[in-house]
C-alpha atoms as a PDB file:
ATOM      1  CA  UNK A   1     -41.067  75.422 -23.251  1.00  0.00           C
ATOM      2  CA  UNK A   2     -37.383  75.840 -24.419  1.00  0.00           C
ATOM      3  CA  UNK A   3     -36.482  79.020 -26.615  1.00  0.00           C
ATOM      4  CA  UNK A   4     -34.123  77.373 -28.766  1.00  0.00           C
ATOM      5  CA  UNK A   5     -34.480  76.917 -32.582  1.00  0.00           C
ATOM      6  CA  UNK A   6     -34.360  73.154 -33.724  1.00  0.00           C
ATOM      7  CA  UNK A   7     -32.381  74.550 -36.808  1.00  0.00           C
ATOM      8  CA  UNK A   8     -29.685  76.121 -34.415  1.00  0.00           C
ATOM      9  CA  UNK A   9     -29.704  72.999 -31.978  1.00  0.00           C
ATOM     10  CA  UNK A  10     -28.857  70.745 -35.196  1.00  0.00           C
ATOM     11  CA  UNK A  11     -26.042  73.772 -36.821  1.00  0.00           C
ATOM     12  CA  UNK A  12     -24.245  73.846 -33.870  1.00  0.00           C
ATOM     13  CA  UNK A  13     -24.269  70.094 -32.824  1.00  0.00           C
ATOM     14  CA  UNK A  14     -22.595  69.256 -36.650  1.00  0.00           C
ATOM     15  CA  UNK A  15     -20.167  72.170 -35.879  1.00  0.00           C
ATOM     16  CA  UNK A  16     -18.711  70.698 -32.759  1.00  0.00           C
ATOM     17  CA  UNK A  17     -18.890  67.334 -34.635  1.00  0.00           C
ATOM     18  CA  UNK A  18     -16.669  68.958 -37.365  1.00  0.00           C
ATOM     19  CA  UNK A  19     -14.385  70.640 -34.658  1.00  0.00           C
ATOM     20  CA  UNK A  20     -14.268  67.269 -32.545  1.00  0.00           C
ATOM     21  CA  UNK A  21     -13.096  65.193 -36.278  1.00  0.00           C
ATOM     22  CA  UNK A  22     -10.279  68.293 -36.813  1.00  0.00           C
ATOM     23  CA  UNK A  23      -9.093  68.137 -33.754  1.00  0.00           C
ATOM     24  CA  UNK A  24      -8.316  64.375 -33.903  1.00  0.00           C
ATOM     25  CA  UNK A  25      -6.981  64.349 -37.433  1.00  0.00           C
ATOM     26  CA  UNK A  26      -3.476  65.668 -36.583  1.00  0.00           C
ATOM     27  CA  UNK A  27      -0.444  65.633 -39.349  1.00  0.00           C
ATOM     28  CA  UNK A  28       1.102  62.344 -37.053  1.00  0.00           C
ATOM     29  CA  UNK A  29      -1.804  60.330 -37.196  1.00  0.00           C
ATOM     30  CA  UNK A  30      -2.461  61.294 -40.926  1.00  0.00           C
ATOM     31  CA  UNK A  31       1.228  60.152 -41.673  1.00  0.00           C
ATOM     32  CA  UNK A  32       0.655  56.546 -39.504  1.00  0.00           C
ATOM     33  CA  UNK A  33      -2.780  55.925 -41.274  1.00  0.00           C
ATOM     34  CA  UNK A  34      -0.809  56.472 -44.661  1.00  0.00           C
ATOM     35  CA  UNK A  35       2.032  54.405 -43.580  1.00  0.00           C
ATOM     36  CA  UNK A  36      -0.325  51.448 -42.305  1.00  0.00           C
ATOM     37  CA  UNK A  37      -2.251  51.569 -45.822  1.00  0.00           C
ATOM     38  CA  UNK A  38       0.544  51.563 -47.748  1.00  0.00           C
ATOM     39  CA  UNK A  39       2.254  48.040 -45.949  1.00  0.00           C
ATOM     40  CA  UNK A  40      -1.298  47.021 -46.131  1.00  0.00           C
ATOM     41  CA  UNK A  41      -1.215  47.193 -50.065  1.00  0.00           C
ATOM     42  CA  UNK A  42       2.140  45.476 -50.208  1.00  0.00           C
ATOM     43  CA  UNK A  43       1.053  43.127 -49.047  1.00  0.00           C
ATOM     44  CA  UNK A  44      -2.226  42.969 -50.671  1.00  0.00           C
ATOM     45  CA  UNK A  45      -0.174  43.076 -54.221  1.00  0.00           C
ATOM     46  CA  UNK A  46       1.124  39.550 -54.308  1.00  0.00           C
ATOM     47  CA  UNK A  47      -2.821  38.381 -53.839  1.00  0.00           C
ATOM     48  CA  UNK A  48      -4.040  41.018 -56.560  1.00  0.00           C
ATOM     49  CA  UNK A  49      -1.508  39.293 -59.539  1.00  0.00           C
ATOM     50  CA  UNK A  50      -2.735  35.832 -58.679  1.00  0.00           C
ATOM     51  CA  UNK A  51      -6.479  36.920 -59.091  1.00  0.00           C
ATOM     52  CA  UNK A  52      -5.668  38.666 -62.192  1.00  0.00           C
ATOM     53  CA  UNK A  53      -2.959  35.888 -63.618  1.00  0.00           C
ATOM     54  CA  UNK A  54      -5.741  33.055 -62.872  1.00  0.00           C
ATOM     55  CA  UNK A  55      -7.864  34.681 -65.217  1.00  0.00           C
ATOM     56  CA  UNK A  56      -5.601  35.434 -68.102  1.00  0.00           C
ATOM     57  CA  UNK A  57      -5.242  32.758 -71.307  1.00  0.00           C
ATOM     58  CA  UNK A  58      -1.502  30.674 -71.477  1.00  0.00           C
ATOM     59  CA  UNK A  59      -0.472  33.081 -74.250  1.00  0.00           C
ATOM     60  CA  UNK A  60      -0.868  36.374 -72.076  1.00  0.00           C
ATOM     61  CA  UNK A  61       0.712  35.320 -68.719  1.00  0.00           C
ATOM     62  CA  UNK A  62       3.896  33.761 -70.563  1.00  0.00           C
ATOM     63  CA  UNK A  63       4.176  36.919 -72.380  1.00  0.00           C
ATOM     64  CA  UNK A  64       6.660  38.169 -70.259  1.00  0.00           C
ATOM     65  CA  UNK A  65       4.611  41.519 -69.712  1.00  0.00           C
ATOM     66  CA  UNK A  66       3.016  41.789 -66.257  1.00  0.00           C
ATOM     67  CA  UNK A  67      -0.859  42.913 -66.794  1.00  0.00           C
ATOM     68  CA  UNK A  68      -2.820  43.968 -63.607  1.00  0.00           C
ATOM     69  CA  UNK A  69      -5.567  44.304 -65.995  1.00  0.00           C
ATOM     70  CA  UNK A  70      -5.571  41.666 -69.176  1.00  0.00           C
ATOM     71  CA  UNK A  71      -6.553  42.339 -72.105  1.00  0.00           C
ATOM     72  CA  UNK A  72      -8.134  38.860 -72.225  1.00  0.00           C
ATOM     73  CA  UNK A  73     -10.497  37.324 -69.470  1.00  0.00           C
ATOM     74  CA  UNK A  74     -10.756  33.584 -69.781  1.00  0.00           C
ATOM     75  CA  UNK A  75     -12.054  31.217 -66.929  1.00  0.00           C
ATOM     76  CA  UNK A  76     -10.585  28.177 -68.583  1.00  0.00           C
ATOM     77  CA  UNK A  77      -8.093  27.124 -65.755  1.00  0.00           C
ATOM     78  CA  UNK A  78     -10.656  26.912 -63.250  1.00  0.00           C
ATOM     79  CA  UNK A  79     -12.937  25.016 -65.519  1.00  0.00           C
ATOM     80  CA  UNK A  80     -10.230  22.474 -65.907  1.00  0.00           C
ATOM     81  CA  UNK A  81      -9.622  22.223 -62.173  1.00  0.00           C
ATOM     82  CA  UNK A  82     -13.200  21.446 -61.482  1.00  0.00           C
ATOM     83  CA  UNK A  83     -13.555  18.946 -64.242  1.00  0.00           C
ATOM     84  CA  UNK A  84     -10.456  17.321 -64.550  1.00  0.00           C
ATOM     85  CA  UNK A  85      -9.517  17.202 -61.422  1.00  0.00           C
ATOM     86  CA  UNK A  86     -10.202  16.015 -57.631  1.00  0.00           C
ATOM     87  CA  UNK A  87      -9.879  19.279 -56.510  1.00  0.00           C
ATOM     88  CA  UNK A  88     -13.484  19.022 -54.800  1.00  0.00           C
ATOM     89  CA  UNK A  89     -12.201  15.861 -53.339  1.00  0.00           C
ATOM     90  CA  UNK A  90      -9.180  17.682 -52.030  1.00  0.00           C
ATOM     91  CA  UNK A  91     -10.731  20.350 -49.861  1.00  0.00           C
ATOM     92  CA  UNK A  92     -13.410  18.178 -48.422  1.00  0.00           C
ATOM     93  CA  UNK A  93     -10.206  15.762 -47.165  1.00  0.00           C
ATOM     94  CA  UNK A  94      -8.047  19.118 -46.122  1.00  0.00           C
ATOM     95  CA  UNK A  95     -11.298  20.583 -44.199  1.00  0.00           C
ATOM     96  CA  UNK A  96     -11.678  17.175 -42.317  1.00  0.00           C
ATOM     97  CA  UNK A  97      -7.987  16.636 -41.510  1.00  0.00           C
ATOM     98  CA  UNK A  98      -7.469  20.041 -40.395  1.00  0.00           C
ATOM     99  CA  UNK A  99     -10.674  20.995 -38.713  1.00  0.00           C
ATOM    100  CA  UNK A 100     -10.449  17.210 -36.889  1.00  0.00           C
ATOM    101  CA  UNK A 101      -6.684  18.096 -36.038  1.00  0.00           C
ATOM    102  CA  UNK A 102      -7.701  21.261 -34.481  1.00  0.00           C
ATOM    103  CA  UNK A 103     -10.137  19.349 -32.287  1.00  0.00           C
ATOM    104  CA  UNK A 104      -8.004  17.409 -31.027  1.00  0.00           C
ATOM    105  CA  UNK A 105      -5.510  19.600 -30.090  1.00  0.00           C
ATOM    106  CA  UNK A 106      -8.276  21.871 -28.252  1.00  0.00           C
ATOM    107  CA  UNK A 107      -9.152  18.841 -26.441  1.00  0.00           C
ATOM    108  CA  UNK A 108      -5.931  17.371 -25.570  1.00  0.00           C
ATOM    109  CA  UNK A 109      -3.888  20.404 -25.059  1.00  0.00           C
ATOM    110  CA  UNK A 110      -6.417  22.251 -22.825  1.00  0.00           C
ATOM    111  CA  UNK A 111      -6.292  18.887 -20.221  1.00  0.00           C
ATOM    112  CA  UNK A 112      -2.939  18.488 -20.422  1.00  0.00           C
ATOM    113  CA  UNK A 113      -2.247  22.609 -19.475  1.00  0.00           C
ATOM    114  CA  UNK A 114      -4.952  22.541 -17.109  1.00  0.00           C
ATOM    115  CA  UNK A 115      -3.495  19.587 -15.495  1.00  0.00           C
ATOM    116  CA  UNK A 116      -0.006  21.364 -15.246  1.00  0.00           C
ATOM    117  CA  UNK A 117      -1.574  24.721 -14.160  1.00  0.00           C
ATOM    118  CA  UNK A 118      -4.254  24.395 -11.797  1.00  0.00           C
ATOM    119  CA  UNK A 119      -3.300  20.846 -10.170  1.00  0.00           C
ATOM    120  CA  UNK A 120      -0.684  19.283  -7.932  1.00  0.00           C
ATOM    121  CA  UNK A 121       0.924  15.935  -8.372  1.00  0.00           C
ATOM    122  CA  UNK A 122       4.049  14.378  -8.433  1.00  0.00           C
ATOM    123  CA  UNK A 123       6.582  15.392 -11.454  1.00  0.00           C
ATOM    124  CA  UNK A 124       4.730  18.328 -13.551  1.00  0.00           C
ATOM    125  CA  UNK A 125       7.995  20.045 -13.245  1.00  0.00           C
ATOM    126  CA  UNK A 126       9.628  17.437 -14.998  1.00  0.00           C
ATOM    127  CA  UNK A 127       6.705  16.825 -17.174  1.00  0.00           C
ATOM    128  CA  UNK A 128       6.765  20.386 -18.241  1.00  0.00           C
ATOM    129  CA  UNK A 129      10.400  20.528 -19.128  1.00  0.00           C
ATOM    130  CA  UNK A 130       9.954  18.030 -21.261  1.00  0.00           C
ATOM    131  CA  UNK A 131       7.049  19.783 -23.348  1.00  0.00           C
ATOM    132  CA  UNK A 132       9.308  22.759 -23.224  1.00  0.00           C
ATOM    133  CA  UNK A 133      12.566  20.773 -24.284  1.00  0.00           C
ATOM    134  CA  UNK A 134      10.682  19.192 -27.137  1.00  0.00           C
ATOM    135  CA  UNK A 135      10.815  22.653 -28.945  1.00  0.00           C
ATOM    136  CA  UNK A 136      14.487  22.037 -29.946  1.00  0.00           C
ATOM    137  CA  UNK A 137      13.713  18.846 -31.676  1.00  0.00           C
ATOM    138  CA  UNK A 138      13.555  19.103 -35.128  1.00  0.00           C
ATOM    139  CA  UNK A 139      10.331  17.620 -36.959  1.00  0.00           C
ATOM    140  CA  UNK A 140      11.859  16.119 -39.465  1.00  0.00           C
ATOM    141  CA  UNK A 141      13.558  13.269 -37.020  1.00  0.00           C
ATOM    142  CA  UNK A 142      10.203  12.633 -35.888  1.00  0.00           C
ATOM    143  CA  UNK A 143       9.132  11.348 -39.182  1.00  0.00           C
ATOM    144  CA  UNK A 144      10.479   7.925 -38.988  1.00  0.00           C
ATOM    145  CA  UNK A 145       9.262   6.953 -36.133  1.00  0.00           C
ATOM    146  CA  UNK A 146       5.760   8.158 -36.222  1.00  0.00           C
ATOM    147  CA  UNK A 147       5.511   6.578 -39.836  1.00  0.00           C
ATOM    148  CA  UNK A 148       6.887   2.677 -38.166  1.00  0.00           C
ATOM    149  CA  UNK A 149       4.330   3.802 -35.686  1.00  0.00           C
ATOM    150  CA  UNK A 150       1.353   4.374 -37.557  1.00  0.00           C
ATOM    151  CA  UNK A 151       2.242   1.644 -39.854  1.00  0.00           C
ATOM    152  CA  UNK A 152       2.404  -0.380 -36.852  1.00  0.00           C
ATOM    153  CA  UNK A 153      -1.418   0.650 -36.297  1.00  0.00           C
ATOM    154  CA  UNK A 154      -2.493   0.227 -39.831  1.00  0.00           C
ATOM    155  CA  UNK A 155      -3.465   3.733 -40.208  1.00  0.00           C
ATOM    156  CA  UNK A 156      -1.541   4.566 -43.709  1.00  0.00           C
ATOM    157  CA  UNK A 157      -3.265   6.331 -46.432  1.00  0.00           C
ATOM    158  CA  UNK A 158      -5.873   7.057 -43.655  1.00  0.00           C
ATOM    159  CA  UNK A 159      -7.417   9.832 -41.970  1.00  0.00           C
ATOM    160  CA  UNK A 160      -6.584   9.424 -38.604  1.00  0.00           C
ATOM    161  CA  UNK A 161      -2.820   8.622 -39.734  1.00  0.00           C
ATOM    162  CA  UNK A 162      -2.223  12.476 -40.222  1.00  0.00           C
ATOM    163  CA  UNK A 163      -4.696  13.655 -37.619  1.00  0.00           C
ATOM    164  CA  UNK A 164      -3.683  11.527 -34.698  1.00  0.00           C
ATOM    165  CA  UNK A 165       0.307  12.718 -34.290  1.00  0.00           C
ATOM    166  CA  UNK A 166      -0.816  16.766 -35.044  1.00  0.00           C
ATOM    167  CA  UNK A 167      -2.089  16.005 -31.009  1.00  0.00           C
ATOM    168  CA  UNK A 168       0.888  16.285 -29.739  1.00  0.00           C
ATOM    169  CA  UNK A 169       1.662  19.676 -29.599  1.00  0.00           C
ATOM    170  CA  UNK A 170       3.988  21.170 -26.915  1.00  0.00           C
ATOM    171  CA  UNK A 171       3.279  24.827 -28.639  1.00  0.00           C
ATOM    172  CA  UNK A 172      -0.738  24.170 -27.813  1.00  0.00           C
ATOM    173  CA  UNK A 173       0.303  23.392 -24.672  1.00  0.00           C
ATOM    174  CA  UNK A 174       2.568  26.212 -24.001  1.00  0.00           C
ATOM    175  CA  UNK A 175       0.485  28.560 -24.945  1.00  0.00           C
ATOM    176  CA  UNK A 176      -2.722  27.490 -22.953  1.00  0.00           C
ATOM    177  CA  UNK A 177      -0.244  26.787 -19.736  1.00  0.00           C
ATOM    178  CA  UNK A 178       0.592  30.282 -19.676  1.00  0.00           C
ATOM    179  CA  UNK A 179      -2.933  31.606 -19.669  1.00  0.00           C
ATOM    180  CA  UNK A 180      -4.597  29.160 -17.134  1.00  0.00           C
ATOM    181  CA  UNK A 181      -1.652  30.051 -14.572  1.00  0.00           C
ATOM    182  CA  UNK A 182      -2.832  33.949 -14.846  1.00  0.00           C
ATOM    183  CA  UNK A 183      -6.398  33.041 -13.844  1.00  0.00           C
ATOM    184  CA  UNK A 184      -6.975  34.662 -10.585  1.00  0.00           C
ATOM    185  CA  UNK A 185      -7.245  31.439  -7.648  1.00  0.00           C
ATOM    186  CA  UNK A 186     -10.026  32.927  -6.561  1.00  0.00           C
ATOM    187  CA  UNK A 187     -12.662  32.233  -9.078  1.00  0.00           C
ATOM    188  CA  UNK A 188     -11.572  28.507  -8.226  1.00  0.00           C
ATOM    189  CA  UNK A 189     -11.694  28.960  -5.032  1.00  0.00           C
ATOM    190  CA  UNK A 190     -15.670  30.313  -4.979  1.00  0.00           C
ATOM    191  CA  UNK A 191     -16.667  27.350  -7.676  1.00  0.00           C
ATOM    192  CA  UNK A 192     -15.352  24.652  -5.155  1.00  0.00           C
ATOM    193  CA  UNK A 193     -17.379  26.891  -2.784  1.00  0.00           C
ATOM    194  CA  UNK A 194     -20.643  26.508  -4.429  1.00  0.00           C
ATOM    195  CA  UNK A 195     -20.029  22.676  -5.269  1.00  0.00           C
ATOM    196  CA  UNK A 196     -18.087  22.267  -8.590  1.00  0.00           C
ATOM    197  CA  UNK A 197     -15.533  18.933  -8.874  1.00  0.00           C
ATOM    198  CA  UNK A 198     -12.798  19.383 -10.649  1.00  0.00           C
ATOM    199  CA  UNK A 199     -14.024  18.187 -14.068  1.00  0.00           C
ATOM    200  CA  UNK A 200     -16.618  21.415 -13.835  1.00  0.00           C
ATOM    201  CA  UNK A 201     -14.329  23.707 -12.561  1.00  0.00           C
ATOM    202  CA  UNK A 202     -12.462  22.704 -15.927  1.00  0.00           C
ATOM    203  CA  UNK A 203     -15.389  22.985 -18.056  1.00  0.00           C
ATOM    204  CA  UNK A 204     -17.307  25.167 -17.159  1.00  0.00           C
ATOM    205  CA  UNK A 205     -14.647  27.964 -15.387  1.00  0.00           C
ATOM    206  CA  UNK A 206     -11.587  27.732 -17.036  1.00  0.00           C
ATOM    207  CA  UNK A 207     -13.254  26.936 -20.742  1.00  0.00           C
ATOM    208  CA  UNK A 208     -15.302  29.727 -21.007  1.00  0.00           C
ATOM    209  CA  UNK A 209     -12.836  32.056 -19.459  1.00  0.00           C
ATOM    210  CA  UNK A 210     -10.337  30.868 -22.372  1.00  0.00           C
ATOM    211  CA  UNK A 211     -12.311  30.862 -25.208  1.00  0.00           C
ATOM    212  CA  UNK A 212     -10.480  34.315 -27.388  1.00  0.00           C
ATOM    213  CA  UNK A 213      -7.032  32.178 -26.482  1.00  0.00           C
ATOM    214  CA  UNK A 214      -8.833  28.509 -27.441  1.00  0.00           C
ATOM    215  CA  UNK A 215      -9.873  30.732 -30.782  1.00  0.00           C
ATOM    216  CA  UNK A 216      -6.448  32.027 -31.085  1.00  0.00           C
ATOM    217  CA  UNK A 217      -4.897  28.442 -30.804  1.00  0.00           C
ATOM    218  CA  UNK A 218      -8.197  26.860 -32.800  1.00  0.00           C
ATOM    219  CA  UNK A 219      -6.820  29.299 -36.248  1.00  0.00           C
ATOM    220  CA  UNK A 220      -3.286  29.013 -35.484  1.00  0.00           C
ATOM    221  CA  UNK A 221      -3.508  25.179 -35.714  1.00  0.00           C
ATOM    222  CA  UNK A 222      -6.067  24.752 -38.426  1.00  0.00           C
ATOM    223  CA  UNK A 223      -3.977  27.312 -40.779  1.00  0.00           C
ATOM    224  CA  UNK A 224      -0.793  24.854 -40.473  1.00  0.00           C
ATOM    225  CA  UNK A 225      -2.550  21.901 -40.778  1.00  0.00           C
ATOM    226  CA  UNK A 226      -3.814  23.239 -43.814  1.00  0.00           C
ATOM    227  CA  UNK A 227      -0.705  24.012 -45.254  1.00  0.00           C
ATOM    228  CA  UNK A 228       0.756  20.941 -43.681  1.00  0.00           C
ATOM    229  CA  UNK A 229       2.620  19.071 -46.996  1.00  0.00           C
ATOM    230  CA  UNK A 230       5.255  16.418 -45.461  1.00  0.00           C
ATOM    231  CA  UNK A 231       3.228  14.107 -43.144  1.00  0.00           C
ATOM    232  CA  UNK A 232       0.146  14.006 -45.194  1.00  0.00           C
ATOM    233  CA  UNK A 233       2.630  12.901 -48.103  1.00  0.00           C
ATOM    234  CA  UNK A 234       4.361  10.667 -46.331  1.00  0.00           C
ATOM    235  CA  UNK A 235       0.961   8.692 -44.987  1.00  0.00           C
ATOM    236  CA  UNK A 236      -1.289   9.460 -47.682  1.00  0.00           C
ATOM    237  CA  UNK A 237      -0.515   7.189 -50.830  1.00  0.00           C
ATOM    238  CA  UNK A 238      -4.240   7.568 -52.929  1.00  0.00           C
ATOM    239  CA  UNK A 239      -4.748  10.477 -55.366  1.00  0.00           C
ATOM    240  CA  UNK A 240      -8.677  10.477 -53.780  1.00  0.00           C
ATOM    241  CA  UNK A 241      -6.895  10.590 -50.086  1.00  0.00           C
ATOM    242  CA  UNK A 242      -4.516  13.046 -50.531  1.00  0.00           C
ATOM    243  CA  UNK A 243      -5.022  17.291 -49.193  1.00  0.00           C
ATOM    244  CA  UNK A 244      -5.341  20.403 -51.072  1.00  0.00           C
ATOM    245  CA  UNK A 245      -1.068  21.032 -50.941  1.00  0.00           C
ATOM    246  CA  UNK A 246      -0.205  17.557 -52.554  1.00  0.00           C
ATOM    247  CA  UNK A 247      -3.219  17.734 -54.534  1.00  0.00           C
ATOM    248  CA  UNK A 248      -1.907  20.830 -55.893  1.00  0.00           C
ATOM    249  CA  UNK A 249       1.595  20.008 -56.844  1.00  0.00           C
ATOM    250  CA  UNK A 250       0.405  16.850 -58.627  1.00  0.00           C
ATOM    251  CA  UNK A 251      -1.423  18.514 -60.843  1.00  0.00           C
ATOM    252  CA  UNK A 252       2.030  21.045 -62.031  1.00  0.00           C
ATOM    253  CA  UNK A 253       3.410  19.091 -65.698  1.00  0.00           C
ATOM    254  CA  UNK A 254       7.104  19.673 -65.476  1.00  0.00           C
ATOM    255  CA  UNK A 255       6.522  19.895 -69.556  1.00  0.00           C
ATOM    256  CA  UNK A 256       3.885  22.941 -70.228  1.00  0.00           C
ATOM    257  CA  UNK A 257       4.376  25.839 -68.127  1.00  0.00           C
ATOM    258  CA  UNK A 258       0.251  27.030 -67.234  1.00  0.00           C
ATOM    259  CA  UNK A 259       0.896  29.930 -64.859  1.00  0.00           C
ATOM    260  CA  UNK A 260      -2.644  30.764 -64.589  1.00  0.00           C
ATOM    261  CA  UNK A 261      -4.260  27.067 -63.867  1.00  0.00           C
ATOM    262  CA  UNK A 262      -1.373  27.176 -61.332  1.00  0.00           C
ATOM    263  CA  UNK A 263      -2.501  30.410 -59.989  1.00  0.00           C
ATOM    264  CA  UNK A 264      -6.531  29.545 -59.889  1.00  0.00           C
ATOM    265  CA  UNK A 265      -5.730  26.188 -58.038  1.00  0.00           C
ATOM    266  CA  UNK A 266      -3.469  28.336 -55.569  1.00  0.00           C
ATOM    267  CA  UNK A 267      -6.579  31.097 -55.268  1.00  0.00           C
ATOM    268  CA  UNK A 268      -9.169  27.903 -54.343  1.00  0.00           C
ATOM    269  CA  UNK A 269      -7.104  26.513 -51.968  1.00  0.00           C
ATOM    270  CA  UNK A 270      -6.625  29.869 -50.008  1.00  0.00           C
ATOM    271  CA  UNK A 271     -10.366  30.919 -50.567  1.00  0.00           C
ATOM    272  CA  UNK A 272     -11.482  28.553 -47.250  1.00  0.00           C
ATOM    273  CA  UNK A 273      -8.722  29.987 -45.125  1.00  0.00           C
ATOM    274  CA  UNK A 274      -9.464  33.552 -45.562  1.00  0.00           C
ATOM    275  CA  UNK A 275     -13.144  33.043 -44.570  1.00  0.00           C
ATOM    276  CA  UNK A 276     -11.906  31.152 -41.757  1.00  0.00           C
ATOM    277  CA  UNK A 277      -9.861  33.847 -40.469  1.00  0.00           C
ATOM    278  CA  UNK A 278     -12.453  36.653 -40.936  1.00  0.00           C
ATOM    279  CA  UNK A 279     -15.092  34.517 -39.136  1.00  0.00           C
ATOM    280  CA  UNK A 280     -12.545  34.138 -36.425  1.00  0.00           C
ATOM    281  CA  UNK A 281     -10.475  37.211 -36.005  1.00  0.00           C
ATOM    282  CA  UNK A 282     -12.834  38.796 -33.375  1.00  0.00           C
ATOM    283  CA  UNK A 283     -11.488  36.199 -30.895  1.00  0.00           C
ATOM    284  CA  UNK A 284      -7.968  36.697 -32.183  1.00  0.00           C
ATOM    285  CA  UNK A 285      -8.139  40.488 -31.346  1.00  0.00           C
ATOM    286  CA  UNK A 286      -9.195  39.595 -28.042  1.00  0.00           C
ATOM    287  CA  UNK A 287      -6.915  37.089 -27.045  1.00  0.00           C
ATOM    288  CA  UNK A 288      -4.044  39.607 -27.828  1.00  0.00           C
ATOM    289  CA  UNK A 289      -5.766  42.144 -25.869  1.00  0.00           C
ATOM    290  CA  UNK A 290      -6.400  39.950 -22.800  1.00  0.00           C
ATOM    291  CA  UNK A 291      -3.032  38.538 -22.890  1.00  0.00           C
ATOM    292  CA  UNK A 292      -1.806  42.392 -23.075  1.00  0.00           C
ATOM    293  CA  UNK A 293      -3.652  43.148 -19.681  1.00  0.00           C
ATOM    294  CA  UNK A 294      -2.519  39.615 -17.764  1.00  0.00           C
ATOM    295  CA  UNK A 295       0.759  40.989 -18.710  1.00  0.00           C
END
């Protein structure tokens, strides 16, 4: 049976503890942790003023006197936007479009990089350049085309109209070309080993293995379709079709300034985004990390 005290045991275990936390805590790593706080509340600010100007009346937030606190709490503008406007409408569109856009790009980019990557055939030099080369071309000279296109198709003022050209995307592509190539051969060379075809080696190897960068890529794309304003404009033509962005902006009255209905619609619309980041930034964190060590 051991001599020592239970009371001692428990003192001196919190003392090294202590000791241990002191150690670590030196004057540079104070001085970072400030540093990173304070750029973390900068930015935070910005996000702060259009909580608190969503919930002030007209009169206060055209005052000319910035309030972080007001002295008036009203919840008027986002009573209007749910009653008096599609708003509802708007998400539910902006949540299919993007979320189906993001799909499609997993699905489409992932073959076409695995195809460049891990195969042989004639050409994916060429083939690759031209993904590459497509960078330099500005969107905007796309637009024509893809609208005489589309129209072409009868897809206008339709969902698949704005989802269907997001597919082609030579960053996607890029990005998921890059990691493939850094898989080690050898994992592909034990799967054909115990059987797999191609198709499973693509699935069911190279898939999983992927998933932090597919994540990465998955909130990357689904944030700028999102936000995307032109194309959805440009092919959506019904008030009950259109996305959160034009949405938005339809609802601003060039006549009566209403900073804080503007400001409640703007907090709505980035609401779904921020939970889809948090849900996803595990993966994000990992993908960085991984790509750190192929590196």
């Amino acid at each position: 049976m051991s001599d020592a005290r239970p009371d001692d045991s428990i003192a001196g275990r919190a003392s090294r503890s202590f000791d241990g936390l002191t150690s670590n805590l030196t004057l540079e790593s104070v001085g970072v942790h400030a540093f990173l706080y304070g750029v973390a509340l900068i930015f935070l600010l910005p996000y702060l003023y259009m909580l608190t100007l969503s919930f002030q009346p007209r009169s206060t937030a055209i005052d000319g006197i910035p309030y972080w606190i007001p002295p008036e709490f009203t919840l008027e503008h986002y009573q209007y936007l749910f009653e008096n406007s599609l708003i509802v409408d708007w998400t539910i569109n902006t949540f299919i479009i993007a979320g189906g856009a993001t799909l499609l790009i997993l699905v489409v980019d992932s073959m076409i990089a695995y195809s460049l990557s891990r195969l042989s055939w004639p050409g994916q030099a060429t083939i690759l350049g031209i993904i590459v080369a497509s960078f330099m071309v500005p969107y905007y000279l796309n637009i024509v085309p893809l609208f005489t296109i589309i129209a072409d198709l009868g897809l206008v003022n339709s969902y698949w109209g704005v989802v269907l050209p997001a597919a082609a995307s030579p960053l996607g592509v890029f990005l998921l070309y890059q990691f493939f190539k850094d898989i080690p051969d050898e994992y592909e060379e034990a799967a054909r080993l115990d059987g797999f075809s191609t198709f499973q080696i693509f699935t069911r190897l190279i898939l999983p293995l992927s998933r932090p960068v597919l994540t990465a890529l998955a909130l990357f794309q689904f944030v700028f379709n999102w936000n995307a304003f032109l194309w959805p404009l440009v092919v959506l033509q019904d008030n009950a079709a259109f996305t959160l962005p034009i949405g938005l902006v339809s609802l601003l009255n060039a006549q009566i300034y209403r900073p804080g209905r503007t400001m409640a619609a703007a907090l709505i619309a980035s609401i779904p985004l921020l939970l889809v980041f948090l849900l996803l930034q595990r993966y994000l964190v990992q993908a960085v990390e991984m790509q750190g060590v192929t590196e």
